[in-house]
C-alpha atoms as a PDB file:
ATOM      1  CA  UNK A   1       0.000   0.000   0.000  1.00  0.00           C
ATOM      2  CA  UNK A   2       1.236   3.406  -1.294  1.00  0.00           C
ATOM      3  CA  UNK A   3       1.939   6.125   1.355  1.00  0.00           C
ATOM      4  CA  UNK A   4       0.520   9.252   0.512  1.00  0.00           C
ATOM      5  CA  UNK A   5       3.014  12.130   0.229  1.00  0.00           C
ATOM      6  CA  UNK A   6       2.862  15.066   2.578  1.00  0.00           C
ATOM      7  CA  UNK A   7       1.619  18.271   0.789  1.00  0.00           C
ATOM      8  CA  UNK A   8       3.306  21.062   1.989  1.00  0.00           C
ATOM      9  CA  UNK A   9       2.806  25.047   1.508  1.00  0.00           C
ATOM     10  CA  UNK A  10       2.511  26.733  -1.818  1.00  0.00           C
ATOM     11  CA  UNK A  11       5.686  27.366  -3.527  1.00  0.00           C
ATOM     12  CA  UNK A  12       6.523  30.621  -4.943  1.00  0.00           C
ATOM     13  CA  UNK A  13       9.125  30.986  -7.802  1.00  0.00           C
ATOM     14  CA  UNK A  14      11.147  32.954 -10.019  1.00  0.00           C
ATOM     15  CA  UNK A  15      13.576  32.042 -13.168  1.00  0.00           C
ATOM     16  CA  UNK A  16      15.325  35.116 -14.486  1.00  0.00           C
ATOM     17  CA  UNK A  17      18.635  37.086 -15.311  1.00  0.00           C
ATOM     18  CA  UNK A  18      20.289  39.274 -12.424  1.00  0.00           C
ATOM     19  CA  UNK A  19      22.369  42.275 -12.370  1.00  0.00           C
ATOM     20  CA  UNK A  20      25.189  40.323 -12.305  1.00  0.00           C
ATOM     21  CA  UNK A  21      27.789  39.381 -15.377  1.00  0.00           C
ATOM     22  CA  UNK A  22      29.240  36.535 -15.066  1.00  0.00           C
ATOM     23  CA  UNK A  23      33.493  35.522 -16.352  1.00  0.00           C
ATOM     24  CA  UNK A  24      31.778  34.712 -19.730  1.00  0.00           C
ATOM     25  CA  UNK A  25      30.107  37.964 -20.076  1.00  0.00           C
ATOM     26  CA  UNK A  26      26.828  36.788 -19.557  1.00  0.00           C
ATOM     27  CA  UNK A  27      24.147  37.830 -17.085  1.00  0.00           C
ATOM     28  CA  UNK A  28      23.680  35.872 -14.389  1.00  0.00           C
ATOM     29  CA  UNK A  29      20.566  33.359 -14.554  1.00  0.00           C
ATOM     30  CA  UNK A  30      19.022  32.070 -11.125  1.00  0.00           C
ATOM     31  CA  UNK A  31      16.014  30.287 -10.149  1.00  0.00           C
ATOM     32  CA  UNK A  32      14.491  31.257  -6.840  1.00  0.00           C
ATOM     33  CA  UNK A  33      11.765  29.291  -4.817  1.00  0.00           C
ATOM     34  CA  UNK A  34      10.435  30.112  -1.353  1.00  0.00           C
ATOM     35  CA  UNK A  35       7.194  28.980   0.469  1.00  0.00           C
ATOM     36  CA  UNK A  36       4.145  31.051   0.881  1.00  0.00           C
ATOM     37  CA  UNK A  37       3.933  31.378   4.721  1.00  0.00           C
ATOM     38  CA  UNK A  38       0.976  31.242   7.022  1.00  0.00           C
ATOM     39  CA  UNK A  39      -0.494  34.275   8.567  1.00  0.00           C
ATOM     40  CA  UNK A  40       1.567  34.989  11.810  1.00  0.00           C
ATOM     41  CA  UNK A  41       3.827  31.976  11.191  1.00  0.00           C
ATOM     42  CA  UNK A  42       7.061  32.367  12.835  1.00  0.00           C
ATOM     43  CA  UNK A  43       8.098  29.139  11.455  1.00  0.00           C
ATOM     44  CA  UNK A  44      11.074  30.111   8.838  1.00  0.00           C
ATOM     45  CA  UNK A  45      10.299  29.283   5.175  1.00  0.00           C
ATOM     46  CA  UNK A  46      11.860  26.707   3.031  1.00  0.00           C
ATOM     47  CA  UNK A  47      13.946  28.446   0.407  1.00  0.00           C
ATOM     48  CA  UNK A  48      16.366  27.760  -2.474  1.00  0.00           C
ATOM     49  CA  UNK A  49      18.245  28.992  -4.409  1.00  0.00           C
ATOM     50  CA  UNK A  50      20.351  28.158  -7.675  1.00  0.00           C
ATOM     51  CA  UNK A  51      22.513  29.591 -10.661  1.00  0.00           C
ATOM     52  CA  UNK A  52      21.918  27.941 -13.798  1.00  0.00           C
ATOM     53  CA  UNK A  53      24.681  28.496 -16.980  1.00  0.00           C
ATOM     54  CA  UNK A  54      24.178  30.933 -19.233  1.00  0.00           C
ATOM     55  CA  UNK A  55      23.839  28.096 -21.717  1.00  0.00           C
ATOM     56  CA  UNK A  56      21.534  25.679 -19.605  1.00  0.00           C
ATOM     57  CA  UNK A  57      18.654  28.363 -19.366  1.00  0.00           C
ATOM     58  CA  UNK A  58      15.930  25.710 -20.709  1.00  0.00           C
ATOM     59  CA  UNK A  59      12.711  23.747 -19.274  1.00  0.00           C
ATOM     60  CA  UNK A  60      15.038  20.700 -18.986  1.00  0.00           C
ATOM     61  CA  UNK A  61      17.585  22.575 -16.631  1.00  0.00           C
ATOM     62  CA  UNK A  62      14.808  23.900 -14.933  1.00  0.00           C
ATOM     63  CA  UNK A  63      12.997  20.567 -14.527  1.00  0.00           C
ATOM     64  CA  UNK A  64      16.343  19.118 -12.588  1.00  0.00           C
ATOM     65  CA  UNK A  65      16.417  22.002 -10.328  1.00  0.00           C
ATOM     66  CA  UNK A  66      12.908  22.182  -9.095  1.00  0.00           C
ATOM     67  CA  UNK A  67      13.936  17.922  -8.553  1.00  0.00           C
ATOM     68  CA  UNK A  68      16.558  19.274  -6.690  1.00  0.00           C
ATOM     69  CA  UNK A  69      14.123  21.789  -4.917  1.00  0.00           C
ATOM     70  CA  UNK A  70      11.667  19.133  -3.753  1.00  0.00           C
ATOM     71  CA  UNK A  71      13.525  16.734  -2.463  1.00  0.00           C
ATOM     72  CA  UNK A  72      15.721  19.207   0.196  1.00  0.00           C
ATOM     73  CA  UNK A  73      12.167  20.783   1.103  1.00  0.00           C
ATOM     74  CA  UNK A  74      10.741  16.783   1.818  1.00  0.00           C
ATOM     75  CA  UNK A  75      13.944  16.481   3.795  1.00  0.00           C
ATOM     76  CA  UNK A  76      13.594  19.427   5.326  1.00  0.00           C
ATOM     77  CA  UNK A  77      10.323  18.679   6.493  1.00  0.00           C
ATOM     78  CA  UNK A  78       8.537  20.752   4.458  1.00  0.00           C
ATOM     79  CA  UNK A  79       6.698  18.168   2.198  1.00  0.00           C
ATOM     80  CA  UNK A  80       5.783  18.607  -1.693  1.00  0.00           C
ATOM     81  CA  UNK A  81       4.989  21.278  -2.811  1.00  0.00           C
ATOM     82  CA  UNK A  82       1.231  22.391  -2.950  1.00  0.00           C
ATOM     83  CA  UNK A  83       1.569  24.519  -6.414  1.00  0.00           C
ATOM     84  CA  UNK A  84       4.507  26.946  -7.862  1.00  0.00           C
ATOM     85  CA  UNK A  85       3.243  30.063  -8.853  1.00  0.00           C
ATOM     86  CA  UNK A  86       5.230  31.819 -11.029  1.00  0.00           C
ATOM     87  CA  UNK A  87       4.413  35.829 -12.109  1.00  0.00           C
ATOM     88  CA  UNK A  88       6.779  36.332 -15.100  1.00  0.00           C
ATOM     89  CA  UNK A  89       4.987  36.014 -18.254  1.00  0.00           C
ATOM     90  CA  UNK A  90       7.538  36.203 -20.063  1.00  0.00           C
ATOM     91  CA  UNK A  91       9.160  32.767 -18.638  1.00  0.00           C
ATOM     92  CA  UNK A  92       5.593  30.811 -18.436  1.00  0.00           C
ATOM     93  CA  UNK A  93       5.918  28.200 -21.016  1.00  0.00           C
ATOM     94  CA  UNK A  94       8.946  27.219 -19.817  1.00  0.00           C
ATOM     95  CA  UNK A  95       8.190  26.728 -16.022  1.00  0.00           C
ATOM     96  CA  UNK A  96       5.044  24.923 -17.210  1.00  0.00           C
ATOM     97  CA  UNK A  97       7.044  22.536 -19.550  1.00  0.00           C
ATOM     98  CA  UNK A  98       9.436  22.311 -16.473  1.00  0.00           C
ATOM     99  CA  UNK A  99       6.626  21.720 -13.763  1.00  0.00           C
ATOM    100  CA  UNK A 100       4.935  19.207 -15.877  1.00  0.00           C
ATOM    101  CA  UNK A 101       8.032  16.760 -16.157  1.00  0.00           C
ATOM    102  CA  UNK A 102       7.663  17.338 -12.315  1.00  0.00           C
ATOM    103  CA  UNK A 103       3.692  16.715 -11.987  1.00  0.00           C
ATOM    104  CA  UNK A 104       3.354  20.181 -10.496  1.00  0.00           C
ATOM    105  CA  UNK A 105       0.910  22.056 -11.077  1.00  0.00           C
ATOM    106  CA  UNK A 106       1.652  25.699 -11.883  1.00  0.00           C
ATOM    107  CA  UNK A 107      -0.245  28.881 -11.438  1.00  0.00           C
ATOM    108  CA  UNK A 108       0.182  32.212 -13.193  1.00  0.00           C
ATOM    109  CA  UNK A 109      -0.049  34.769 -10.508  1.00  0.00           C
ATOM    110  CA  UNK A 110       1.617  37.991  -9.203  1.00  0.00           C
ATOM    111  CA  UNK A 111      -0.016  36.797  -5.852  1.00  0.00           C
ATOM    112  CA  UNK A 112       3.834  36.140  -4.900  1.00  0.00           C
ATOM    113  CA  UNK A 113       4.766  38.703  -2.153  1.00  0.00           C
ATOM    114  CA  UNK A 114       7.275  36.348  -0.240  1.00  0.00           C
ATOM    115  CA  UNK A 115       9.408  36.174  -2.880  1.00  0.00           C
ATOM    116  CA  UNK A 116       8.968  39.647  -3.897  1.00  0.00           C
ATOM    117  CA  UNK A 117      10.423  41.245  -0.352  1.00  0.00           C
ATOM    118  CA  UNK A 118      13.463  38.156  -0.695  1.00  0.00           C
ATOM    119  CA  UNK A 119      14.166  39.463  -4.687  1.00  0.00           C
ATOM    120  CA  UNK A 120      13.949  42.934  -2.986  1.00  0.00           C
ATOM    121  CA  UNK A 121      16.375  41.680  -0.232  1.00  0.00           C
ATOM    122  CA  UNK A 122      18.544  39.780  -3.021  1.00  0.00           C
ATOM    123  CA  UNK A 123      18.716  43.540  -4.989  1.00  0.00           C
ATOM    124  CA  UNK A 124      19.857  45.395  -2.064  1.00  0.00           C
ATOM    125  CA  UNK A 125      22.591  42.851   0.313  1.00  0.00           C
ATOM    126  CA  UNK A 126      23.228  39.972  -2.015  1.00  0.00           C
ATOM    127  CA  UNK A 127      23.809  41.035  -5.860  1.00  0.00           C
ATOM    128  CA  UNK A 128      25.806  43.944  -4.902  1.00  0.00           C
ATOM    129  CA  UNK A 129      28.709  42.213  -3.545  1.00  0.00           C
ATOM    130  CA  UNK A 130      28.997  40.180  -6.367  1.00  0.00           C
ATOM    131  CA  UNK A 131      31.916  40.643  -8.798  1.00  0.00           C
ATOM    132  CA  UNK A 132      30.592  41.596 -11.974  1.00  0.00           C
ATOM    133  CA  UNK A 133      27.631  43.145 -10.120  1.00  0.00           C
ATOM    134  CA  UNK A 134      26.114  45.473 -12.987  1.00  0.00           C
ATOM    135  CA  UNK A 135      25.910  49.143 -11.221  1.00  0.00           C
ATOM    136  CA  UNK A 136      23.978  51.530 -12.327  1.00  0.00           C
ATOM    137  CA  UNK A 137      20.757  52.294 -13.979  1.00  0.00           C
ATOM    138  CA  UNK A 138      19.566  49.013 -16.037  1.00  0.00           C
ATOM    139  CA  UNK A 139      17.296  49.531 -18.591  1.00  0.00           C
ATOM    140  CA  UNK A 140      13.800  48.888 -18.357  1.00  0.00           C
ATOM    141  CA  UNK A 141      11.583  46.607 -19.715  1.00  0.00           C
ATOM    142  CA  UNK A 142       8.673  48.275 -21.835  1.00  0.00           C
ATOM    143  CA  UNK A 143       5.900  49.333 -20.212  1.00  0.00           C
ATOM    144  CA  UNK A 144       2.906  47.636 -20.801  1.00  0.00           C
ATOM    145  CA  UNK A 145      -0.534  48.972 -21.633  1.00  0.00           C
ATOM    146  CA  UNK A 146      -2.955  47.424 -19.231  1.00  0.00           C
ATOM    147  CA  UNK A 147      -5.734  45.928 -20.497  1.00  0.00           C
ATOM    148  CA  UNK A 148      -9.121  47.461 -19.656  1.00  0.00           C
ATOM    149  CA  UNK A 149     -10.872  45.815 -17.180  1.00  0.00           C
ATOM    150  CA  UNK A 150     -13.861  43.470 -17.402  1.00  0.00           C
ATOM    151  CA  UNK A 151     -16.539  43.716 -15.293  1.00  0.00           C
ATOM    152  CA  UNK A 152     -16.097  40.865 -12.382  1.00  0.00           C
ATOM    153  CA  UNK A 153     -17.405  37.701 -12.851  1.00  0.00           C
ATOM    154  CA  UNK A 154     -21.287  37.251 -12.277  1.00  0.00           C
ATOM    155  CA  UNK A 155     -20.059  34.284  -9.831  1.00  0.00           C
ATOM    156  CA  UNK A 156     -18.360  37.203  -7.362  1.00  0.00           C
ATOM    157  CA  UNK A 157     -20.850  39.638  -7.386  1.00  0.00           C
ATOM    158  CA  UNK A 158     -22.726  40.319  -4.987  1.00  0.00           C
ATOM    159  CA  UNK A 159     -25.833  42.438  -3.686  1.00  0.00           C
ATOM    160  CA  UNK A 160     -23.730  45.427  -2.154  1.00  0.00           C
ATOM    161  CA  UNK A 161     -19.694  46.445  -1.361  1.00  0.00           C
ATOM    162  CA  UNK A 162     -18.056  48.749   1.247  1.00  0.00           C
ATOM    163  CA  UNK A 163     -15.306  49.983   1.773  1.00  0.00           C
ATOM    164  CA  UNK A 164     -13.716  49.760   5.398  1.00  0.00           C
ATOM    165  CA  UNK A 165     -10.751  50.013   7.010  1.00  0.00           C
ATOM    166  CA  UNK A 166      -9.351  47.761   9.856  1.00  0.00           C
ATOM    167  CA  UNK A 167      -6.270  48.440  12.433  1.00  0.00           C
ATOM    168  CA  UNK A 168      -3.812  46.273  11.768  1.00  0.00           C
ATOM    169  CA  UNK A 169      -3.947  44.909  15.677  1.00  0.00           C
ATOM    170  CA  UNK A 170      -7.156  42.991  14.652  1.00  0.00           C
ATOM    171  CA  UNK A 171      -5.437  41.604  11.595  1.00  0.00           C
ATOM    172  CA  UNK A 172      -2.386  40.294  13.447  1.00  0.00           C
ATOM    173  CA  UNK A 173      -5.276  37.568  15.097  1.00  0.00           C
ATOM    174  CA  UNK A 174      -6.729  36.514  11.560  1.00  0.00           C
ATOM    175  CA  UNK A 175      -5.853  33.118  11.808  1.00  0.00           C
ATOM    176  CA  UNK A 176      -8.447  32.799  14.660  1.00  0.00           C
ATOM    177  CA  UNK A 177     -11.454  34.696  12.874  1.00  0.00           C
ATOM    178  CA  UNK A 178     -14.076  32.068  11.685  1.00  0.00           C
ATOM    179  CA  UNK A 179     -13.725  31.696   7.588  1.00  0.00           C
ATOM    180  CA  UNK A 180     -14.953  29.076   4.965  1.00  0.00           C
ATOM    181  CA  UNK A 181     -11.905  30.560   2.704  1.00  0.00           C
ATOM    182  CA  UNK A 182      -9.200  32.644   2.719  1.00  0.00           C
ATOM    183  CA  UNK A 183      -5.337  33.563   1.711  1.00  0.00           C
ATOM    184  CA  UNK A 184      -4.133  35.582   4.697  1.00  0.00           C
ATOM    185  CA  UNK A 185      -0.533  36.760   4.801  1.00  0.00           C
ATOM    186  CA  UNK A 186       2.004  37.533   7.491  1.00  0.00           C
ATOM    187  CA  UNK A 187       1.674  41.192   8.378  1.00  0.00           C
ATOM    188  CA  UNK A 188       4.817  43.364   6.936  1.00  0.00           C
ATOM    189  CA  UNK A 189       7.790  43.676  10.001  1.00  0.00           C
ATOM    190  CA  UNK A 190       7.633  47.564  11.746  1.00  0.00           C
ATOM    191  CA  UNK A 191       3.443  47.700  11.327  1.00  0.00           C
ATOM    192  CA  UNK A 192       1.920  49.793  14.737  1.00  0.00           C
ATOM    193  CA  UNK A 193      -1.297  48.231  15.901  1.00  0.00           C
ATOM    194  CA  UNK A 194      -2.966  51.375  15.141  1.00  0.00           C
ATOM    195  CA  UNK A 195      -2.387  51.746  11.477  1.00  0.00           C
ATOM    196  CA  UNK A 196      -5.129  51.521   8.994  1.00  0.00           C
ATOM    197  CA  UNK A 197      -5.511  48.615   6.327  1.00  0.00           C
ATOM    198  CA  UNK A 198      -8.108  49.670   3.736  1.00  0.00           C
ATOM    199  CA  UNK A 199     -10.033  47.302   2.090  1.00  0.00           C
ATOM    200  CA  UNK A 200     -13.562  45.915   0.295  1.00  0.00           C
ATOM    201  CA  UNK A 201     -16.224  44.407   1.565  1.00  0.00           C
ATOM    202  CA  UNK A 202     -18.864  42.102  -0.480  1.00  0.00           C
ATOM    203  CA  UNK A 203     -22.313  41.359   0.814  1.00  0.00           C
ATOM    204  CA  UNK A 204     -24.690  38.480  -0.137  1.00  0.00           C
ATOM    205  CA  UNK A 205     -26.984  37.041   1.534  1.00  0.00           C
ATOM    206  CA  UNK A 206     -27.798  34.043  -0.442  1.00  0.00           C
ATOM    207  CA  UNK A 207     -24.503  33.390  -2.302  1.00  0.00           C
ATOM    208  CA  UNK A 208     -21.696  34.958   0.061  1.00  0.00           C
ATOM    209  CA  UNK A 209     -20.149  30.908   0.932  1.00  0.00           C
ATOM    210  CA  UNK A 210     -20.318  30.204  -3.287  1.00  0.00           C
ATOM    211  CA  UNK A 211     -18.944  33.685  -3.630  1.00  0.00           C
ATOM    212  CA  UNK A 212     -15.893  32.963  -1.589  1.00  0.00           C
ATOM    213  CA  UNK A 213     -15.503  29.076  -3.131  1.00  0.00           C
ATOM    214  CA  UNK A 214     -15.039  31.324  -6.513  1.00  0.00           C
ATOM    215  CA  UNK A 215     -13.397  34.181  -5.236  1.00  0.00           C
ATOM    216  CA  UNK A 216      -9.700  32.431  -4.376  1.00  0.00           C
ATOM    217  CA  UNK A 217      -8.835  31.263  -8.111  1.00  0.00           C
ATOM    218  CA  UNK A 218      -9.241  34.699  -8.750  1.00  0.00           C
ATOM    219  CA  UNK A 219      -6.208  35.131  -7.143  1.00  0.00           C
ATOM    220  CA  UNK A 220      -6.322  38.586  -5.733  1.00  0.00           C
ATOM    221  CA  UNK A 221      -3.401  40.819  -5.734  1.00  0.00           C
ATOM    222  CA  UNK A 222      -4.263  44.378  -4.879  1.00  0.00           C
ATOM    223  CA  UNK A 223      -7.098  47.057  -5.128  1.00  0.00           C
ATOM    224  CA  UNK A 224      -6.235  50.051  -7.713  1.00  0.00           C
ATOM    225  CA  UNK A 225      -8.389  53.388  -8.404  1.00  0.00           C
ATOM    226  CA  UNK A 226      -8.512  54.258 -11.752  1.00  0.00           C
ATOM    227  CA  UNK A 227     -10.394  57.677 -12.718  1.00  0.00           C
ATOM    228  CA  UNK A 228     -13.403  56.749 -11.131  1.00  0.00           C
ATOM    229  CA  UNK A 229     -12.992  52.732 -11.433  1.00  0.00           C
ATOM    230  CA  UNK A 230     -12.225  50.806  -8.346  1.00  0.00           C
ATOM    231  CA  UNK A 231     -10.356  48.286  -9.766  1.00  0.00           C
ATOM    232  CA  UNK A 232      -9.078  44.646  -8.577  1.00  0.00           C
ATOM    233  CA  UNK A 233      -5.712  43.588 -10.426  1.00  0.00           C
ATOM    234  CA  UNK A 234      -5.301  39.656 -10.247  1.00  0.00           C
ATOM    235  CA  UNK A 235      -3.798  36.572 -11.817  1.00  0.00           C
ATOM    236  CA  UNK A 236      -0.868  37.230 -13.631  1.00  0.00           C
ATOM    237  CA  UNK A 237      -2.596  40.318 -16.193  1.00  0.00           C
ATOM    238  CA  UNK A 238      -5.804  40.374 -14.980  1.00  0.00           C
ATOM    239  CA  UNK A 239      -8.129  43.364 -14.380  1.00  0.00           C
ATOM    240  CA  UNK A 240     -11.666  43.600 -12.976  1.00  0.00           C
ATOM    241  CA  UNK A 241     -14.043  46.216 -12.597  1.00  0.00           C
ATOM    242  CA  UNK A 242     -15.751  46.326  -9.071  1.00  0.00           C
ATOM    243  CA  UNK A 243     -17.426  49.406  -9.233  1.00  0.00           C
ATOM    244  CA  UNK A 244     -17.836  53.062 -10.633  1.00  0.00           C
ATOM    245  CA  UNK A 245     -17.258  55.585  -7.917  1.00  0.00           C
ATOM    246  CA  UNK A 246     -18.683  58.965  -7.432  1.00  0.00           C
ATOM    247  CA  UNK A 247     -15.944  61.993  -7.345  1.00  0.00           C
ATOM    248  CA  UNK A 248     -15.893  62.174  -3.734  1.00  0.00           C
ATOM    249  CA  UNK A 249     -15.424  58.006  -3.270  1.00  0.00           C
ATOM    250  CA  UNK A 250     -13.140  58.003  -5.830  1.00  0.00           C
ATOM    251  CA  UNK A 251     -10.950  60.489  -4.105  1.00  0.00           C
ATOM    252  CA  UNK A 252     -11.016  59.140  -0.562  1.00  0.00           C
ATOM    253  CA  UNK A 253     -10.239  55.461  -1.784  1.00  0.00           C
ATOM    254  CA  UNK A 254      -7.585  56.428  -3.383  1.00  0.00           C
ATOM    255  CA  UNK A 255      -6.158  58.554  -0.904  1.00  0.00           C
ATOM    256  CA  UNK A 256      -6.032  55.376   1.926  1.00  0.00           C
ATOM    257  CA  UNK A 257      -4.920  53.126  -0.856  1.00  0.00           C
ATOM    258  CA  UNK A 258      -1.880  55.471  -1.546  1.00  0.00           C
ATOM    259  CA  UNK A 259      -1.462  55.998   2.640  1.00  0.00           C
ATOM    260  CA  UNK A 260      -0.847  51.801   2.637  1.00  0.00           C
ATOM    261  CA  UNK A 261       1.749  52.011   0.802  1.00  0.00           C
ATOM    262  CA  UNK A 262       3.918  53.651   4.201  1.00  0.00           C
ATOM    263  CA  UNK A 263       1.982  52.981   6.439  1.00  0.00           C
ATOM    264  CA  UNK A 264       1.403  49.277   6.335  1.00  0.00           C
ATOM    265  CA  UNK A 265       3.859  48.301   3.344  1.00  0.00           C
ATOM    266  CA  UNK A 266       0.929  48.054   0.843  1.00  0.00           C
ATOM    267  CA  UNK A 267      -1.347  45.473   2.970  1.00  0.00           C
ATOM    268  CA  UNK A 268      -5.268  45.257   1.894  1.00  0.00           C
ATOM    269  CA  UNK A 269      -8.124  42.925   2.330  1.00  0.00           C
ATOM    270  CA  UNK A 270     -11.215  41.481   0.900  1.00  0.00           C
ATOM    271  CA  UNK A 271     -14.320  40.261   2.722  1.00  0.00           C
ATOM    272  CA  UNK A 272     -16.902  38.142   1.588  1.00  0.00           C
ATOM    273  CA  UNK A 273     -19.823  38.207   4.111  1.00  0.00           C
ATOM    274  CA  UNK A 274     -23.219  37.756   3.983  1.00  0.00           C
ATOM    275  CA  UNK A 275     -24.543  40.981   5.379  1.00  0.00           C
ATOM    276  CA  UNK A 276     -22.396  43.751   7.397  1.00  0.00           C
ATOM    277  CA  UNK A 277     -23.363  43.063  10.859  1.00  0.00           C
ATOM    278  CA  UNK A 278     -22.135  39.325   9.988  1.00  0.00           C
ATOM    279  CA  UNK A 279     -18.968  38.520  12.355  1.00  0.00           C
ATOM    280  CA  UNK A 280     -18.063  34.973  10.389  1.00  0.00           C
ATOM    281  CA  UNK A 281     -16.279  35.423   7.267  1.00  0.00           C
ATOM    282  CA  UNK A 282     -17.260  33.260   4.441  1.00  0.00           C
ATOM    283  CA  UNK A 283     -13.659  34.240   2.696  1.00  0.00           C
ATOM    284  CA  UNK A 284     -10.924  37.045   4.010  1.00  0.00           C
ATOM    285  CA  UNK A 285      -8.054  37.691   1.878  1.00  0.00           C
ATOM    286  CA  UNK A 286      -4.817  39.666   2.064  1.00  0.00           C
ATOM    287  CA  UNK A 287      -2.883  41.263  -0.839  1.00  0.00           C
ATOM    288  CA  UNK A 288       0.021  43.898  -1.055  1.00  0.00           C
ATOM    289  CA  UNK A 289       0.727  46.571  -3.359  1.00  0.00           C
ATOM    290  CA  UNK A 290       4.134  46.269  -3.951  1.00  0.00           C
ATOM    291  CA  UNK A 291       6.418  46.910  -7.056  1.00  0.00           C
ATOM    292  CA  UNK A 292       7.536  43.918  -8.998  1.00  0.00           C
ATOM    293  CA  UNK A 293      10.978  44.558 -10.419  1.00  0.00           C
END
């Protein structure tokens, strides 16, 4: 009889060229994976870390290294690996092709903020003390024009929205709220209890548990104003239209979403409850708006 394998936390990954040039006068190319931690997990996360060869950068190198990956996070305790998500588009096919030899499933989502704040890390202690470390302004990629955004899906909407605020002291004991579904995060390092973490609310009364059963594979990554367009950004390229706001709306929205960004490194929220005087949850999510290098 077959044991079944231990599923572990989500993985998060990145496969890309650094500011680094290498003896051959290549850029360096590394593949980065860390775990998605839990909400107020003090439990450090499995991570790895690997250079490939400039002439090795292929689903096939790939496919040995995330091998590689698995089997020091099973040893590690850590178990397999739920799902990768991976946020470049750019490198898609080939973490699919690479994931597949693997039987992993893969997700295209900028829902990655752990590895995010480590590539953020990496940019500022790690890459600079490299020799060959590339200083200096890089050039950019090109900008993309975003797409406009759809209306949400009839399967998320529901009878009403707010738009609320919470201090980030009740946050820090999410894990305990009741909730059918949810993707909480670990609350950014420096937040005060008092700061505010703006956010949406959905209401419905008859739907609000299917609602939240839809809601995750969204895969939420932060709240935008747009004109007069509240906006949710998810998936990899994804754009949804939540509502049209009036002037004044519009104007204090964007305001807290801006405030966030210092005062509680970008952290918001969705709510999916059945009516606002609800205290269960029926799904509670986190997201950041941080940049993506």
């Amino acid at each position: 009889m077959k044991t079944a394998k231990k599923k572990g936390a989500d993985w998060e990954l990145d496969f890309y060229s650094r500011p680094v040039l290498e003896s051959d006068g290549h850029k360096r190319w590394e593949l980065l994976i860390t775990t998605t931690p839990l909400a107020n997990d003090n439990v450090a996360p499995f991570r790895f870390a690997k250079i490939c060869p400039s002439g090795e950068v292929n689903s096939l190198w790939l496919s040995k290294a995330l091998s590689e990956a698995r089997g020091q996070a099973i040893e590690a305790g850590f178990g397999e690996p739920a799902c990768l998500r991976c946020w470049r588009s750019s490198m898609r096919t080939m973490v699919q092709r690479a994931a597949k030899e693997q039987n992993l499933e893969v997700i295209s989502s900028r829902r990655t903020f752990a590895l995010i704040d480590w590539l953020e890390q990496r940019a500022r202690e790690v890459y600079p003390q490299e020799k060959g470390f590339m200083t200096g302004p890089l050039a950019l990629p090109p900008a993309l024009i975003p797409a406009p955004a759809l209306p949400l899906p009839e399967e998320v909407q529901g009878e009403a929205w707010a738009w609320a605020t919470l201090p980030a002291s009740l946050l820090r004991d999410a894990n305990d709220w009741p909730m059918s579904f949810s993707g909480l995060l670990p609350l950014p390092k420096g937040i005060k209890d008092q700061a505010q973490v703006p956010g949406l609310r959905l209401f419905s009364q008859t739907r609000s548990l299917a609602m939240a059963g839809w809601f995750g594979g969204l895969e939420p990554v932060r709240l935008i104003v747009e004109g007069r367009q509240l906006i949710l950004e998810a998936g990899q390229d994804d754009r949804w239209l939540v509502s049209d706001l009036d002037g004044y709306t519009a104007q204090r929205v964007a305001s807290e979403l801006d405030a966030c960004q210092e005062d509680v490194g970008g952290l918001q929220f969705i709510a999916i409850q059945s009516n606002p005087d609800e205290q269960a949850f029926a799904g509670f999510w986190m997201m950041r708006d941080i940049h993506i290098a």
